[in-house]
Protein backbone atom coordinates (compact mmCIF):
# COMPACT_ATOMS: atom_id res chain seq x y z
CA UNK A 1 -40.08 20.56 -5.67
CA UNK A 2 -40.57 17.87 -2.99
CA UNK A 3 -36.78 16.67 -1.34
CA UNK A 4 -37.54 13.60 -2.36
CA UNK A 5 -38.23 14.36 -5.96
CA UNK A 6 -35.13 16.91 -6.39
CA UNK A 7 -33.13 13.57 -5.10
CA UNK A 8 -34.26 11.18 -7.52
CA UNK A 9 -34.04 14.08 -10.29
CA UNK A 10 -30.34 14.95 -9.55
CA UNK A 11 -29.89 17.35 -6.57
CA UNK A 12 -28.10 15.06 -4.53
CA UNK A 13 -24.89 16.89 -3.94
CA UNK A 14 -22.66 15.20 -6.39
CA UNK A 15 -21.27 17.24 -8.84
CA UNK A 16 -20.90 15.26 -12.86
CA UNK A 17 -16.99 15.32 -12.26
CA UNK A 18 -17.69 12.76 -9.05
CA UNK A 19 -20.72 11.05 -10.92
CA UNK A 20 -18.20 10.42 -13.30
CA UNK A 21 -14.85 9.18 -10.94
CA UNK A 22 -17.95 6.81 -9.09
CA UNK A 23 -18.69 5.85 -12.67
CA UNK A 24 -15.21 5.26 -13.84
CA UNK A 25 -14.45 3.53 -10.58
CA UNK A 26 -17.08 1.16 -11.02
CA UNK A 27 -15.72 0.31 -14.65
CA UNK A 28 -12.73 -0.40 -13.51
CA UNK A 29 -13.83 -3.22 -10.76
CA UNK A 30 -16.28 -4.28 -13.25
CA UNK A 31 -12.87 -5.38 -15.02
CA UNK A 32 -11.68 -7.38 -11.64
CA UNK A 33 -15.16 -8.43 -10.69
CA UNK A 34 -13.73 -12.26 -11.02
CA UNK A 35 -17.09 -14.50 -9.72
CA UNK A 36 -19.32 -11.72 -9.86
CA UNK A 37 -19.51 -8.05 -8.08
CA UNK A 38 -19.43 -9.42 -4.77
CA UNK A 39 -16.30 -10.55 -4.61
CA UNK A 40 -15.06 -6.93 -5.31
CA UNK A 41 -17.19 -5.32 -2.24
CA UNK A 42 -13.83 -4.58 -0.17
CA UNK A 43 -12.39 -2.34 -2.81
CA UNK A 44 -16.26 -0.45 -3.36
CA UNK A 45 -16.40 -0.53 0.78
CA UNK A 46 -12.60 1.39 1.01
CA UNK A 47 -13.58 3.90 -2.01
CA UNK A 48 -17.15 4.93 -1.07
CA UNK A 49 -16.95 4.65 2.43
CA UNK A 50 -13.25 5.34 3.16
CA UNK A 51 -12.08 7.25 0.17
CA UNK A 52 -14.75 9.64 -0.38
CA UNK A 53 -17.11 9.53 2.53
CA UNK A 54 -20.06 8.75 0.52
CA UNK A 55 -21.67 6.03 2.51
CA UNK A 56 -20.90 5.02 6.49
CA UNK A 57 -19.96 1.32 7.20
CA UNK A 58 -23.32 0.57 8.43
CA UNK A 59 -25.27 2.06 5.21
CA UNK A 60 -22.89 0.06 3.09
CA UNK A 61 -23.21 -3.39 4.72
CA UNK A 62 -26.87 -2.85 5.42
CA UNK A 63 -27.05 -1.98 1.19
CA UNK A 64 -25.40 -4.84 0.55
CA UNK A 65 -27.39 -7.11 2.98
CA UNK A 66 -30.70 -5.92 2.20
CA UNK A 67 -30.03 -6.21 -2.40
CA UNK A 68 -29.04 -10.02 -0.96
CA UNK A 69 -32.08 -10.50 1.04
CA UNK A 70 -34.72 -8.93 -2.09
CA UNK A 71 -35.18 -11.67 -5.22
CA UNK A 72 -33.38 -11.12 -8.29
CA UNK A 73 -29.26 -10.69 -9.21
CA UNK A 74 -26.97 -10.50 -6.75
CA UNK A 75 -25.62 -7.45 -8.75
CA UNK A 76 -28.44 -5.61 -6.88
CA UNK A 77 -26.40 -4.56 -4.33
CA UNK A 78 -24.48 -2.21 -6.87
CA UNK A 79 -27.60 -0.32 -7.94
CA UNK A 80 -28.50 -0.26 -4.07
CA UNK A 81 -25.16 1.56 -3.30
CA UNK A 82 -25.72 3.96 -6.55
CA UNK A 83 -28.63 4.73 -5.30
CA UNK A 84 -27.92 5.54 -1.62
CA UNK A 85 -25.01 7.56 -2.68
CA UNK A 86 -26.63 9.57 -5.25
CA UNK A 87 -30.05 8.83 -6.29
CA UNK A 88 -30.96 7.86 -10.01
CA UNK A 89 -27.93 9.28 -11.28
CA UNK A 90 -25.69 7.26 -8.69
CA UNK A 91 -27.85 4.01 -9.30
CA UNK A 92 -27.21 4.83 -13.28
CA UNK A 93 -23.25 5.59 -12.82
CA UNK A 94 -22.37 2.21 -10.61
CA UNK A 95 -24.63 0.02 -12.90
CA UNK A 96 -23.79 0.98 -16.30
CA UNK A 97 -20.05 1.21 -14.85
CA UNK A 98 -20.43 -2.46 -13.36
CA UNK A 99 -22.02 -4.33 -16.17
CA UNK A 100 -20.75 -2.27 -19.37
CA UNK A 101 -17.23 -3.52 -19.18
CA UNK A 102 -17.64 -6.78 -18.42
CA UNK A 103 -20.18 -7.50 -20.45
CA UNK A 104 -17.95 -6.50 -23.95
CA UNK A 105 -15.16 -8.43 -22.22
CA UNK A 106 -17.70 -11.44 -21.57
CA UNK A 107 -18.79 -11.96 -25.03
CA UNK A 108 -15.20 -11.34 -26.37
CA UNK A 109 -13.74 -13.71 -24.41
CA UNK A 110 -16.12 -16.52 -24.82
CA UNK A 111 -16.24 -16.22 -28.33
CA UNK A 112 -12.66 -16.55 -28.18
CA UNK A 113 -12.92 -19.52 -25.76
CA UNK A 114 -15.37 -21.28 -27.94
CA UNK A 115 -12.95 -20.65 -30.98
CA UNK A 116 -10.14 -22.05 -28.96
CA UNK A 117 -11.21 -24.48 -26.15
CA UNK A 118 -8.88 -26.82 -27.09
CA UNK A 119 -5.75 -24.17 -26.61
CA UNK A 120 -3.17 -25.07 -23.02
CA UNK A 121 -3.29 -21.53 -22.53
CA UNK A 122 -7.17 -21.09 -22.25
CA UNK A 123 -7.44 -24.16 -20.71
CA UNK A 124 -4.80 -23.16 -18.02
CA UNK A 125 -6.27 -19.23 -18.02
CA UNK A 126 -9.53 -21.18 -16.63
CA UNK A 127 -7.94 -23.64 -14.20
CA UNK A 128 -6.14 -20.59 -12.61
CA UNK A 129 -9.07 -18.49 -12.38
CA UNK A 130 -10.37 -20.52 -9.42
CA UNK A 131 -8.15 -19.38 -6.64
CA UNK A 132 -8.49 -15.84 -7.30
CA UNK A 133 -12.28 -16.17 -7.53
CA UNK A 134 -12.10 -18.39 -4.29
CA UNK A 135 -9.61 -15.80 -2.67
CA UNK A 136 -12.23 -12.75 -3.44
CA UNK A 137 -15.10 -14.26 -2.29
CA UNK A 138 -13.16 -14.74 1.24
CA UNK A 139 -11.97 -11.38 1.47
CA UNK A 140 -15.49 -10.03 1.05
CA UNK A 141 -16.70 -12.80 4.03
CA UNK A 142 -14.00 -11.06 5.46
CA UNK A 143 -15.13 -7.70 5.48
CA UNK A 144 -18.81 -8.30 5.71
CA UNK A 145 -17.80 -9.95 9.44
CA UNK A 146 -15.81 -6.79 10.67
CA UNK A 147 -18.68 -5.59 13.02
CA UNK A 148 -19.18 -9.20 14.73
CA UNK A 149 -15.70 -10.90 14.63
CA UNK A 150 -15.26 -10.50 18.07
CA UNK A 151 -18.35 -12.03 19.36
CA UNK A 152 -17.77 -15.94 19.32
CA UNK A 153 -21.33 -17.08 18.91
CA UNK A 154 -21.96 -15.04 15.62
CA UNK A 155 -18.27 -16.67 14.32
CA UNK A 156 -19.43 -19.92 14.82
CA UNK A 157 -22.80 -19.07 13.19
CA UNK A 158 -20.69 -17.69 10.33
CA UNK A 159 -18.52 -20.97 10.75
CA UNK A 160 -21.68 -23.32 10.63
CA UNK A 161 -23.14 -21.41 7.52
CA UNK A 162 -20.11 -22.28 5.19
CA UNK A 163 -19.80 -25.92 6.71
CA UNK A 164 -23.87 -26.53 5.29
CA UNK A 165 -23.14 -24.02 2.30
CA UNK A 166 -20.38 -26.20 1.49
CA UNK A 167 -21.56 -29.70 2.39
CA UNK A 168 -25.08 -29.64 1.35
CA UNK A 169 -27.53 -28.08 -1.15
CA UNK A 170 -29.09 -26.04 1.12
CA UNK A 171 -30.53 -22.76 -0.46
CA UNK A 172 -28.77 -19.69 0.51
CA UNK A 173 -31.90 -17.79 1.26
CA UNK A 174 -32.87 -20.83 3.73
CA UNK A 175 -29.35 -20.22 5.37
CA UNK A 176 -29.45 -16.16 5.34
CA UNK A 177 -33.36 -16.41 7.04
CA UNK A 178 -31.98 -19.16 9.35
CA UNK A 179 -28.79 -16.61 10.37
CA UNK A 180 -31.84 -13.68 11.01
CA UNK A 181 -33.26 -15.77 13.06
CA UNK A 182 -30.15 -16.96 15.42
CA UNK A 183 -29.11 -13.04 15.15
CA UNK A 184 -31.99 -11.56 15.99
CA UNK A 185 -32.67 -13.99 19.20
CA UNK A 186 -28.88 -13.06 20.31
CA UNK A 187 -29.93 -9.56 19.98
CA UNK A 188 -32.62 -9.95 22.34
């Protein structure tokens, strides 16, 4: 059996107890995942890389930046990580762990909402979901600018990207080809 083949199979080096823990670990973020999975990248970055040693730094930011790059759901990153870690049965752990739990809670809770919308408390339960969604997605810009924090002309890059993010309707994917660009000529 080709290496590559015994990978995608299974024979990645994982044993079910861990495909289970990455599993069950993913669950449980899927659960805190408040503005999507992104915004719980720190605490996947500290348990695969730091915790258990199954990805470096670089492999995790580059999985992250390269699902971002590629068309379709930002959840891509998630199936990206699965996959580097362990193959088809990694990819299958992280994304059925991801999307299962939030996905119940989703329809429960907006059926509830609907039911309800004219409730304080759901009404206040939304209003106050906005800085923790807001605080997540800025410790994940936080992390994803570890390796180039101290070099002042990719901050202000980083800076710049937010300011037209914020200000304008400027596609992302015009802004992330744009920050290549200025990257790559910096590099050079």
């Amino acid at each position: 059996m080709t290496p590559d083949l015994a990978a995608l199979l299974g024979a990645h080096g994982l044993s079910t107890w861990q495909l289970l823990q990455l599993w069950g670990h993913f669950m449980l973020l899927s659960l805190l995942a408040v503005g999507g999975a992104i915004s719980t990248a720190p605490d996947m970055q500290r348990y695969l890389v730091n915790q258990q040693g199954w990805l470096s730094d670089t492999q995790f930011s580059a999985s992250i930046a390269i699902a971002q790059a590629a068309p379709g759901p930002n959840i891509l990153f998630v199936a990206l990580l699965g996959w580097n870690i362990a193959g088809l049965p990694g990819l299958l752990a992280t994304m059925s762990g991801i999307l299962l739990p939030s996905s119940v809670l989703a329809l429960v809770a907006s059926r509830y909402a609907q039911r309800h919308a004219d409730s304080r408390a759901v009404q206040a339960f939304t209003a106050g979901l906005t800085p923790i969604t807001l605080g997540l997605l800025v410790a994940t810009g936080w992390l994803l600018t570890a390796p180039v924090r101290q070099q002042w002309p990719a901050l202000a890059l980083v800076a710049l990207t937010v300011l037209v993010a914020w200000r304008t309707r400027v596609s992302p994917v015009v802004l992330i080809a744009l920050g290549a660009v200025v990257g790559a000529l910096l590099l050079a």
